[in-house]
N, C-alpha and C. Protein backbone atom coordinates (compact mmCIF):
# COMPACT_ATOMS: atom_id res chain seq x y z
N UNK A 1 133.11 106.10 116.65
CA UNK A 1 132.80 106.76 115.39
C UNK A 1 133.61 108.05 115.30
N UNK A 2 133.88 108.44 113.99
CA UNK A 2 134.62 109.66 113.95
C UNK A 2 133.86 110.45 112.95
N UNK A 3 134.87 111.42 112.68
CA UNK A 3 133.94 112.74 111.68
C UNK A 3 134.18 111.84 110.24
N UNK A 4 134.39 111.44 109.88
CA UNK A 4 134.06 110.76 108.56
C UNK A 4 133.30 110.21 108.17
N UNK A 5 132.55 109.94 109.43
CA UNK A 5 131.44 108.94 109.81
C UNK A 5 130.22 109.91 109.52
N UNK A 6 130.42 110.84 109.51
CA UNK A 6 129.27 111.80 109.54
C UNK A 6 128.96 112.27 108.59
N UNK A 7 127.89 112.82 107.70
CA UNK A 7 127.71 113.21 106.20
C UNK A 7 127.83 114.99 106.61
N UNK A 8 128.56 116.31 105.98
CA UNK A 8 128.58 117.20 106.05
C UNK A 8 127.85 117.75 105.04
N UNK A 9 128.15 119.46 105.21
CA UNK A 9 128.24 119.76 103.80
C UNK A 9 129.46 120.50 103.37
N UNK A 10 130.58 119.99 103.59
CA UNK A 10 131.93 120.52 103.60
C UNK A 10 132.33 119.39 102.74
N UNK A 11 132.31 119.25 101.23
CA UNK A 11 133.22 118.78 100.67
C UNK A 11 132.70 117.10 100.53
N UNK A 12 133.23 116.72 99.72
CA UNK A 12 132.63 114.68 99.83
C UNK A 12 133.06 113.86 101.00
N UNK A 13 132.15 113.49 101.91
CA UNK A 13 132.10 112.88 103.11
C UNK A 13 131.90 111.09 102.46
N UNK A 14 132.70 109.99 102.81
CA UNK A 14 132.88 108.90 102.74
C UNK A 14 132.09 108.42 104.28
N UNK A 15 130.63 107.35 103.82
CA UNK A 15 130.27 106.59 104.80
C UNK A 15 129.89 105.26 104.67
N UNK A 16 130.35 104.50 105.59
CA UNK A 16 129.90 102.79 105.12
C UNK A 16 128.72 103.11 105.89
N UNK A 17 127.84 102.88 105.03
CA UNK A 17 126.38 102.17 104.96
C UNK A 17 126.33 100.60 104.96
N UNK A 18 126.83 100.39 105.85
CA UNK A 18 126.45 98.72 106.44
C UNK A 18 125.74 97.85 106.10
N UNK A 19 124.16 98.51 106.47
CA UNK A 19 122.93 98.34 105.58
C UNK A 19 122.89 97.95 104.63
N UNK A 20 123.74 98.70 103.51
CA UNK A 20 123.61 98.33 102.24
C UNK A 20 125.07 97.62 101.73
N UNK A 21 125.55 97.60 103.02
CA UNK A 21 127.31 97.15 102.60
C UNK A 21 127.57 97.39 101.20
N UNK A 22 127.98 98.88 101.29
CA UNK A 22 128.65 99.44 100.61
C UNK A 22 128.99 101.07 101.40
N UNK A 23 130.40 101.88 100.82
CA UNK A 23 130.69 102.51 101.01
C UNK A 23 130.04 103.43 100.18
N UNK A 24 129.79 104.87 100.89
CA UNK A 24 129.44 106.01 99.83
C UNK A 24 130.14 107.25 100.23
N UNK A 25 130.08 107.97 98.96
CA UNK A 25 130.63 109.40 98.88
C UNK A 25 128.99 110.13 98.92
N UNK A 26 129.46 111.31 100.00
CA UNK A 26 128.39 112.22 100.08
C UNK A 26 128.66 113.55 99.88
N UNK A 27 127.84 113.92 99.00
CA UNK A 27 128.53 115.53 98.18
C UNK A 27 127.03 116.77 99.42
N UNK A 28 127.13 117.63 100.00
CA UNK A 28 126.19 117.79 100.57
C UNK A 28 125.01 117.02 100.64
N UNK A 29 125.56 116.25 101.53
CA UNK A 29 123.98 115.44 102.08
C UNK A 29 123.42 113.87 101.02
N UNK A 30 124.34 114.62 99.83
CA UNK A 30 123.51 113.78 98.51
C UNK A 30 124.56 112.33 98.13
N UNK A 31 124.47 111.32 97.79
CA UNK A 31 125.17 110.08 97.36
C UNK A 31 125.48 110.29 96.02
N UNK A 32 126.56 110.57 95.93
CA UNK A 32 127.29 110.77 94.71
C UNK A 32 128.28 109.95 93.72
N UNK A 33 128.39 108.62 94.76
CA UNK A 33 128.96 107.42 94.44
C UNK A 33 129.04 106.33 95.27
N UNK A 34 129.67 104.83 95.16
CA UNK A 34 129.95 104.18 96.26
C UNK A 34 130.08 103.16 95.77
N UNK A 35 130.43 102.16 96.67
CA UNK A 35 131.45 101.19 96.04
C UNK A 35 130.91 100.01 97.13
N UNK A 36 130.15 98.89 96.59
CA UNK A 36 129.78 97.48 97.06
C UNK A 36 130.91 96.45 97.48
N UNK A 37 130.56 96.00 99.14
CA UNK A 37 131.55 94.96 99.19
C UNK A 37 131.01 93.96 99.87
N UNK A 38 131.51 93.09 99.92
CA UNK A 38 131.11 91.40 99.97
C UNK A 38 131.30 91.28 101.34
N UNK A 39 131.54 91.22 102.79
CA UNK A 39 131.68 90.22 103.93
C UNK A 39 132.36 88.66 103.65
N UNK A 40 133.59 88.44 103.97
CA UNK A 40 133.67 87.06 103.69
C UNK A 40 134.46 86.38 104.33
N UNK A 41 134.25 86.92 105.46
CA UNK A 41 135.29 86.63 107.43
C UNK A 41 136.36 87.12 106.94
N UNK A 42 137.84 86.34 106.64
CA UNK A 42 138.64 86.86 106.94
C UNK A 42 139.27 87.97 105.87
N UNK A 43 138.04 88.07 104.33
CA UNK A 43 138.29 88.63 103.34
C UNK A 43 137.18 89.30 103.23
N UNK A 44 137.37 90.66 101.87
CA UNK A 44 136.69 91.19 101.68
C UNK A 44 136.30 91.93 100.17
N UNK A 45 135.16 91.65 99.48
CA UNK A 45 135.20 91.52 98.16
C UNK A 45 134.45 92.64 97.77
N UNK A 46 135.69 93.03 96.93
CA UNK A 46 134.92 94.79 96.30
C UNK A 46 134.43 94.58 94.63
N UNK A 47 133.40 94.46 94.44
CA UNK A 47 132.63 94.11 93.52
C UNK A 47 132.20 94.96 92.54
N UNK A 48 132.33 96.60 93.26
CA UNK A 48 131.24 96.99 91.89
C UNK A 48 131.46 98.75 92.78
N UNK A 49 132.41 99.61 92.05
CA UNK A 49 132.37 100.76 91.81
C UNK A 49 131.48 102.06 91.10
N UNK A 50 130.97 102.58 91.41
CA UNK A 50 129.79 103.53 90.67
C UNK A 50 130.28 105.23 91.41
N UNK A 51 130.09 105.83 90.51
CA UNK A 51 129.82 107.51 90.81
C UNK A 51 129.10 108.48 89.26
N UNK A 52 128.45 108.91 89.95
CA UNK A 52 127.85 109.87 89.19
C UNK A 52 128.12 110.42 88.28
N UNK A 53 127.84 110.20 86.90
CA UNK A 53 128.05 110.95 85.83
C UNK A 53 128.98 112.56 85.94
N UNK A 54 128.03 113.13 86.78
CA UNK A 54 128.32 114.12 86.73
C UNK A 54 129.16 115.13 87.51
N UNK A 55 129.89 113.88 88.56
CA UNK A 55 131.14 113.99 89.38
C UNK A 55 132.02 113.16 88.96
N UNK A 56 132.18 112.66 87.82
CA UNK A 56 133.32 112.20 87.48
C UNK A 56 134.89 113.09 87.17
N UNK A 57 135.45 112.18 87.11
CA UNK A 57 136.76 113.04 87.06
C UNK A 57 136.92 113.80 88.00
N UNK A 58 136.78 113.92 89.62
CA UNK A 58 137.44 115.14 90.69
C UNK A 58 137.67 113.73 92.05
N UNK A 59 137.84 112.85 91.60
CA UNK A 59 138.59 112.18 92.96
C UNK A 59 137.99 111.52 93.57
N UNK A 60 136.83 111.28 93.50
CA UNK A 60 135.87 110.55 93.93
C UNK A 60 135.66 109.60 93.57
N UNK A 61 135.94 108.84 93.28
CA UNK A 61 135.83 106.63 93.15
C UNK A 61 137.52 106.59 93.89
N UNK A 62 138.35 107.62 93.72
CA UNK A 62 139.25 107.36 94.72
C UNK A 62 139.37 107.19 96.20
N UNK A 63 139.14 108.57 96.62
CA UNK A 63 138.63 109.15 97.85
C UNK A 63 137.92 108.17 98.17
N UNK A 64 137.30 106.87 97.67
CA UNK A 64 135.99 105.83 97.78
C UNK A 64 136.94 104.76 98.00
N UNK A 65 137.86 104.26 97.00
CA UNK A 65 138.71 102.95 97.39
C UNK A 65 139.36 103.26 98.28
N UNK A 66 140.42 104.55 98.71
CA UNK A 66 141.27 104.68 99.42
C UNK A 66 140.46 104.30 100.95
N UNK A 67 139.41 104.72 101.39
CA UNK A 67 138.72 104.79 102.48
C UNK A 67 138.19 103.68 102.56
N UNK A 68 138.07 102.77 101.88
CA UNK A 68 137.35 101.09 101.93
C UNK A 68 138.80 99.98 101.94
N UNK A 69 139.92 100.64 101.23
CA UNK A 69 141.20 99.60 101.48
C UNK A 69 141.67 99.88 102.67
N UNK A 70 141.91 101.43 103.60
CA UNK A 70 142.21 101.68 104.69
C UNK A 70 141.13 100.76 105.67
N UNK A 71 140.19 100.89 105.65
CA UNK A 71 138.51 99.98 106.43
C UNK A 71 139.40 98.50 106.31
N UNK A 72 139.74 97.90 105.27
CA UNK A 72 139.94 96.61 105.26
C UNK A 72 141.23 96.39 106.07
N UNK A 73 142.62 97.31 105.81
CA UNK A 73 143.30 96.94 106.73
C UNK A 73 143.30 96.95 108.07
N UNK A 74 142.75 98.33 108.84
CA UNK A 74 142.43 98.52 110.07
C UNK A 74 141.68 97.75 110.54
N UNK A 75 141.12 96.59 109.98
CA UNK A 75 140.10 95.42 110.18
C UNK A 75 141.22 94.08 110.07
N UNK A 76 142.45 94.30 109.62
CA UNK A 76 143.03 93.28 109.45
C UNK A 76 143.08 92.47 108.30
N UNK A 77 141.95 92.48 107.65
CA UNK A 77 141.77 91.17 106.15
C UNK A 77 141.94 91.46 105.31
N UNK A 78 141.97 90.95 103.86
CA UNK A 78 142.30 90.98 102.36
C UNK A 78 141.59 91.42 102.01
N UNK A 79 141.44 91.86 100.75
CA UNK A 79 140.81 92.26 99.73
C UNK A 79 140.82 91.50 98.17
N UNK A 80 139.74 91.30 97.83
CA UNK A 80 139.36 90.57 96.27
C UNK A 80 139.15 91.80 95.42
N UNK A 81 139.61 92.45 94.90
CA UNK A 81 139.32 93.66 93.69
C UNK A 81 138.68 93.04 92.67
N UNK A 82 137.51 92.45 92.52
CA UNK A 82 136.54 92.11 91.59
C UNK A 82 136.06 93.53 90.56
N UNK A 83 136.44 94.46 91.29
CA UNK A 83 135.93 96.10 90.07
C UNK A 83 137.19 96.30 89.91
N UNK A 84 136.86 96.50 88.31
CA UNK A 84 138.67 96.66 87.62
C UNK A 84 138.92 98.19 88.50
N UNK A 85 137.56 98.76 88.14
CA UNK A 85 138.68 99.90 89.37
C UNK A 85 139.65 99.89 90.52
N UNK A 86 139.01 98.84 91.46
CA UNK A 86 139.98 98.84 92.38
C UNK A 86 141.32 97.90 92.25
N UNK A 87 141.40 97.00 91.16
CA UNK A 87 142.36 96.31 90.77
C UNK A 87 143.16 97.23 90.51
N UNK A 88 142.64 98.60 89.32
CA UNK A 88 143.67 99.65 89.27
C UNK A 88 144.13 100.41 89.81
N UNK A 89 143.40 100.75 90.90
CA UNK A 89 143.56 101.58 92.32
C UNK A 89 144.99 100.81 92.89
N UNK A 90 144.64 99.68 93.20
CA UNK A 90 145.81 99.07 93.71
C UNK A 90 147.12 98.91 93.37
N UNK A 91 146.94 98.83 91.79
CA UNK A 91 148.24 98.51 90.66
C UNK A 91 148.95 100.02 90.86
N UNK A 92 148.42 101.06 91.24
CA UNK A 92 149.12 102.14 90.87
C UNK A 92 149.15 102.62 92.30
N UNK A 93 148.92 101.73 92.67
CA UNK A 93 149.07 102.52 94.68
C UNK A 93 149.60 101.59 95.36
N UNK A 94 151.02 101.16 95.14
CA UNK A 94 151.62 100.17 95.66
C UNK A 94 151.49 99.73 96.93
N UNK A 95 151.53 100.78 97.90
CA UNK A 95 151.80 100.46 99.54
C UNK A 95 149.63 100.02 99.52
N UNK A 96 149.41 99.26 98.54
CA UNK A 96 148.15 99.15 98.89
C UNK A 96 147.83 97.38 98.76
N UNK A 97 149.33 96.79 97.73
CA UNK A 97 149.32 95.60 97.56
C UNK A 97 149.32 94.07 98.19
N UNK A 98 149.71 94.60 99.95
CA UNK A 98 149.98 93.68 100.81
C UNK A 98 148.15 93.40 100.90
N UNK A 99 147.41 94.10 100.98
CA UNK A 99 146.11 93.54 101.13
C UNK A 99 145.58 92.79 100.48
N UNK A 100 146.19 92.66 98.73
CA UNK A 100 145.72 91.43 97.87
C UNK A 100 145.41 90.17 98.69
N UNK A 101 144.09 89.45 97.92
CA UNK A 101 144.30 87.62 99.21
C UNK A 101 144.63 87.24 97.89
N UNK A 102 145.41 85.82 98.95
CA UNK A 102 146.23 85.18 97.79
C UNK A 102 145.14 83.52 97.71
């Protein structure tokens, strides 16, 4: 485990909650967004993006895909972008496209 792993109160902390398989952003202590994904052996299906009204717009559903597409490669498998967000995440973040499954 590393410090990312850990919820602070320094700024939005990214943690997979397993449990709930999904990733979250933690703004002191508090869940401020997070992003649902599927298990599907050698793939992995991102379904459903959410953040808080009232943290929108400062980087956060990013800071959220970037840290769940890095999770998928360092794991080795694909990714299904089922949330147009992360379809767009990807379209505009090229070195992110080799993870598409075909």
């Amino acid at each position: 485990m590393n410090d990312r792993d850990h919820p602070s109160a320094i700024g939005p902390v990214v943690v997979d909650n397993r449990e709930a398989s999904r990733f979250e952003v933690l703004v002191d202590g508090d869940v401020v967004g997070f992003a649902d994904y599927v298990d599907l052996g050698d793939r992995v299906e991102l379904p459903h993006t959410v953040v808080d009204r009232a943290m929108r717009g400062r980087g956060i559903a990013a800071l959220l895909i970037e840290r769940a597409l890095d999770d998928v490669r360092a794991s080795g498998r694909t990714v299904i972008p089922s949330c147009w967000y992360v379809a767009q995440y990807i379209e505009s973040h090229p070195d992110y496209a080799d993870l598409l499954a075909g």
